[in-house]
Protein backbone atom coordinates (compact mmCIF):
# COMPACT_ATOMS: atom_id res chain seq x y z
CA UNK A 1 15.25 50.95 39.62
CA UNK A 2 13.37 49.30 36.31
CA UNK A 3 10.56 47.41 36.41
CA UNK A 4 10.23 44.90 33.51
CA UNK A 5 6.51 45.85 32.96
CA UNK A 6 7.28 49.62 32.54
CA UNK A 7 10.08 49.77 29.81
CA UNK A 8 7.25 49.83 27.12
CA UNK A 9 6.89 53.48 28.57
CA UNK A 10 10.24 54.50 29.04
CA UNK A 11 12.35 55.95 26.46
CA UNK A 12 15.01 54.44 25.24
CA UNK A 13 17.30 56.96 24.92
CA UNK A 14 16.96 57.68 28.36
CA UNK A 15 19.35 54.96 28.87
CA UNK A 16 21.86 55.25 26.06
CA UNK A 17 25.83 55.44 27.55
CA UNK A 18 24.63 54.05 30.68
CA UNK A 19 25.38 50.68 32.29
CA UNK A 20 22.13 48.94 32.71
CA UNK A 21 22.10 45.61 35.33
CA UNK A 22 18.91 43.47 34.93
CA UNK A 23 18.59 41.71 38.00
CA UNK A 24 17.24 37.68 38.10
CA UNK A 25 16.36 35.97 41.31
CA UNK A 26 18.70 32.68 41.62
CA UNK A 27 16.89 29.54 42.00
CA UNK A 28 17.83 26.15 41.86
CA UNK A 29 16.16 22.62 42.22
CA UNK A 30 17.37 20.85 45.66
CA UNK A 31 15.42 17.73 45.17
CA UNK A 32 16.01 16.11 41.93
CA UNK A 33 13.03 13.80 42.48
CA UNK A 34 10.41 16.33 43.01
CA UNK A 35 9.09 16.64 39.02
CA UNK A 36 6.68 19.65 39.80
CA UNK A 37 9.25 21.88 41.42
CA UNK A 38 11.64 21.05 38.19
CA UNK A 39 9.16 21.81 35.79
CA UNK A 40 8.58 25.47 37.62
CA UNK A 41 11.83 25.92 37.65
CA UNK A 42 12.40 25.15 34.25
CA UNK A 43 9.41 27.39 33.41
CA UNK A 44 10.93 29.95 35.19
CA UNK A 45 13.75 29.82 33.60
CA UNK A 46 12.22 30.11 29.97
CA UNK A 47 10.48 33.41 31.04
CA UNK A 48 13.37 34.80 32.36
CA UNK A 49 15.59 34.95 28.49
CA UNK A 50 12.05 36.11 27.15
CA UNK A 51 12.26 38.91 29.83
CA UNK A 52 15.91 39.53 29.20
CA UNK A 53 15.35 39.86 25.37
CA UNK A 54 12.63 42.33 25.61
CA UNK A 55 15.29 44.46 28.09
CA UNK A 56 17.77 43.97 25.47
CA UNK A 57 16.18 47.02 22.83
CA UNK A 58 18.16 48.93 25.67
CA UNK A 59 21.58 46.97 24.54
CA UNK A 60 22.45 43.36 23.83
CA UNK A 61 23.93 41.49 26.97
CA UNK A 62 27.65 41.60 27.07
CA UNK A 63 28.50 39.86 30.38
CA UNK A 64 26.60 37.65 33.16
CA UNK A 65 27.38 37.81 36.42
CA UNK A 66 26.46 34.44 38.22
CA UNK A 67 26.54 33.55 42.39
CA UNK A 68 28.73 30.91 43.47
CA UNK A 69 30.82 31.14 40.14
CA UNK A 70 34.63 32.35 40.71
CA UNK A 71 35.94 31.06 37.75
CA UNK A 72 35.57 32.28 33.80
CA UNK A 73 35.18 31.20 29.95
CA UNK A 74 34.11 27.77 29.46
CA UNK A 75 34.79 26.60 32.76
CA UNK A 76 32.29 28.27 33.83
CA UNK A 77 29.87 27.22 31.78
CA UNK A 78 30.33 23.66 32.42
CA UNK A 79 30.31 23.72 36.15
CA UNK A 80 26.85 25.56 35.60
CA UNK A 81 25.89 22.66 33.44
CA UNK A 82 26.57 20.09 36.32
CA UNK A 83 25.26 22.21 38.76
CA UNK A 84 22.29 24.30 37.87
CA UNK A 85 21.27 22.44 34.39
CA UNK A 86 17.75 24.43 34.66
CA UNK A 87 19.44 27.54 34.11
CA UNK A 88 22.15 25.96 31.77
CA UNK A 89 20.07 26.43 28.39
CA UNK A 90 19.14 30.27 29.40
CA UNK A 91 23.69 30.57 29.53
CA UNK A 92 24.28 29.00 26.68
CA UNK A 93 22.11 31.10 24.38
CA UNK A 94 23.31 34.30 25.78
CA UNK A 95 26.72 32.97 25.44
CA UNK A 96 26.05 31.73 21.94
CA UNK A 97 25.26 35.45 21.00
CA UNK A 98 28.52 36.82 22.37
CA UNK A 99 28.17 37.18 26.27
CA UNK A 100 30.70 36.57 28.15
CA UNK A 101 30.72 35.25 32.27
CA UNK A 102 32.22 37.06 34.47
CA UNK A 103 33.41 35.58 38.03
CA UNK A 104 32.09 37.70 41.14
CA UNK A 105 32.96 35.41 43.95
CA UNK A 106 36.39 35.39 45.87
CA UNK A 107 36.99 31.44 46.22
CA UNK A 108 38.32 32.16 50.05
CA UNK A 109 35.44 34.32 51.10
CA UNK A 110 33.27 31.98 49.57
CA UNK A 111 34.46 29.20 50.69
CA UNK A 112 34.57 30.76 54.50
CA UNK A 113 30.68 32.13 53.86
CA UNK A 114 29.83 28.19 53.06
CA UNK A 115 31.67 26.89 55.61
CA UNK A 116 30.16 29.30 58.33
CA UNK A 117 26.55 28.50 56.91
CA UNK A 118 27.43 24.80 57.62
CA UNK A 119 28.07 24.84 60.89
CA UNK A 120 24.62 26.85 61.32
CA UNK A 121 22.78 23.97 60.46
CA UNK A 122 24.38 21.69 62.66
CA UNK A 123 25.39 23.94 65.86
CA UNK A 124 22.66 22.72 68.64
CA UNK A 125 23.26 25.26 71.59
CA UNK A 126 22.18 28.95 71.69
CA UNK A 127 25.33 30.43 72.65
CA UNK A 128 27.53 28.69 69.97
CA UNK A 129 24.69 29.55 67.48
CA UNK A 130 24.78 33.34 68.02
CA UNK A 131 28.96 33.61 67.67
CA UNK A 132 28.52 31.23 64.23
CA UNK A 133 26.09 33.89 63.36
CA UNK A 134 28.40 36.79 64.04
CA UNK A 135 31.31 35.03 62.56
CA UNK A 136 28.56 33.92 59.20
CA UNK A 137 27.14 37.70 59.27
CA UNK A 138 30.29 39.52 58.68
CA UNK A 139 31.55 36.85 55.78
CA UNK A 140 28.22 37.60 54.50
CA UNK A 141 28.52 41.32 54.27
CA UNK A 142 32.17 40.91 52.94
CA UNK A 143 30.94 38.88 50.18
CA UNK A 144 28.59 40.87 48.93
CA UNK A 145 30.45 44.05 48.91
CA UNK A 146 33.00 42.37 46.89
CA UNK A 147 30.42 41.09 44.57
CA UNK A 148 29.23 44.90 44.43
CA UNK A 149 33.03 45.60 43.68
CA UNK A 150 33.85 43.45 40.91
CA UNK A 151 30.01 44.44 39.23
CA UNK A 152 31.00 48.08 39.16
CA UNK A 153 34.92 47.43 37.88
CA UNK A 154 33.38 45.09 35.76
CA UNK A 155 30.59 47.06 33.70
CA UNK A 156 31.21 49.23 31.53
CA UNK A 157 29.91 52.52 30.35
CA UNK A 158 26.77 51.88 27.60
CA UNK A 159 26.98 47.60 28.59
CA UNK A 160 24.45 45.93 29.40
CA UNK A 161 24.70 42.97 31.92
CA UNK A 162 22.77 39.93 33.52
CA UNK A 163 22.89 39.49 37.22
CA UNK A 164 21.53 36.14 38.68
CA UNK A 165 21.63 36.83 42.70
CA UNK A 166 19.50 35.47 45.38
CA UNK A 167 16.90 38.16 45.46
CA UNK A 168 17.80 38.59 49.89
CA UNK A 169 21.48 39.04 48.69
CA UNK A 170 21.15 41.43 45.53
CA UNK A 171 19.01 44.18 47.40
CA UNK A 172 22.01 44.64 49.68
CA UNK A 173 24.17 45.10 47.34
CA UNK A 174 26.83 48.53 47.30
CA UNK A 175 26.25 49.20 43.51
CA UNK A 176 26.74 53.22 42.15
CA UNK A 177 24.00 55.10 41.43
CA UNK A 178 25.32 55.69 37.88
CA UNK A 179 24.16 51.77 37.37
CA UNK A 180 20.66 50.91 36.26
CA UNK A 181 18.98 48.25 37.90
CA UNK A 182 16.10 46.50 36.23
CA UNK A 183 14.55 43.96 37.84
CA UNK A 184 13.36 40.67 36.10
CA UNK A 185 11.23 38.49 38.00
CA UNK A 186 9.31 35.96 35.72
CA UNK A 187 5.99 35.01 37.32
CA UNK A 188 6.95 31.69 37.72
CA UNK A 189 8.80 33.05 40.58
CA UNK A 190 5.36 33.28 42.53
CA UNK A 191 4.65 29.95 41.79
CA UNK A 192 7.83 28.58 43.01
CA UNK A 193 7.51 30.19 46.20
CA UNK A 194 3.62 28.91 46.35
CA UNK A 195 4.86 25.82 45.76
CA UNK A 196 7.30 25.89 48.43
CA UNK A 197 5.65 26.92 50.90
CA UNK A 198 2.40 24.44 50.53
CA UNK A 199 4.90 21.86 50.58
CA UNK A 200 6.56 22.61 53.26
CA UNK A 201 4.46 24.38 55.40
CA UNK A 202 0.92 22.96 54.44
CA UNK A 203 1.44 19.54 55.15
């Protein structure tokens, strides 16, 4: 595993013919009113394609492989539009240059794994809570194995790829050792978690 700040040392040709992943923390903006936490996340965003570029003297960015999407081509791109519009402009410029998105989610286990994580938040007694978790924990690992799945049939030898993953999810994923991972983690990151937490937890 990559990190972003030591490729200026690495050689390049130590990565020729190989498939190369580089790895972005999902994040999205659940309140719409809160103007700080959408201008971080809008930062973030911006530092993140900056990141990706740099990576990209290893091989331009051929496919993007995006949580929650299950669907392909221009579809795809406009239900990231209406859904995650802070990350819309960083898709559209690597699509724009010839990328390509590629669905990773099965619509039935992904469905079940959002239906389970419902109930969680409404369940009030102990012992219901702990089967819900069993029932959400094994959807969970079945998800991201098939994510890990359709990465590896996906990516091929010498392409490089974009993975934007919830950072909890993408270190369990089942990838082959034959795949390079970089990791790109903008340092806006930091701040959104800062911010986060003095919000929440601070007040």
């Amino acid at each position: 595993m990559v990190e972003l700040g030591k490729i200026q040392r690495l050689s390049i040709d130590e990565f020729k013919g190989k498939r190369r992943l580089f790895c972005i923390p999902n994040l999205f903006v659940f309140d719409e009113e809160d103007e700080k936490l959408k201008d971080i996340i809008e930062k973030y965003w911006q530092e993140a394609l900056i990141h990706v570029e740099k990576l990209e003297k290893l091989g331009f960015v051929t496919k993007i492989f995006i949580e929650t999407i299950f669907i392909e081509g221009q579809e795809a791109i406009d239900v990231i539009r209406e859904t995650n519009p802070y990350l819309y402009p960083f898709i559209e410029k690597k699509v724009s240059e010839g990328a390509i998105i590629i669905g990773i989610e099965d619509p039935e286990i992904f469905g079940e794994f959002i239906d389970w994580g419902n109930c969680l938040r409404i369940v009030k007694t102990n012992a219901v809570m702990q089967k819900i978790f069993d029932y959400f924990n094994k959807i969970s690992q079945k998800r991201i194995e098939e994510i890990g799945n359709k990465i590896s049939s996906s990516l091929q030898e010498g392409e490089s790829a974009i993975l934007i993953l919830r950072e909890q999810d993408r270190i369990k994923l089942p990838l082959p050792k034959d795949i390079e991972i970089f990791l790109v983690v903008p340092s806006a990151y930091d701040d959104v978690l800062r911010y986060l937490r003095d919000k929440f937890f601070l007040q």
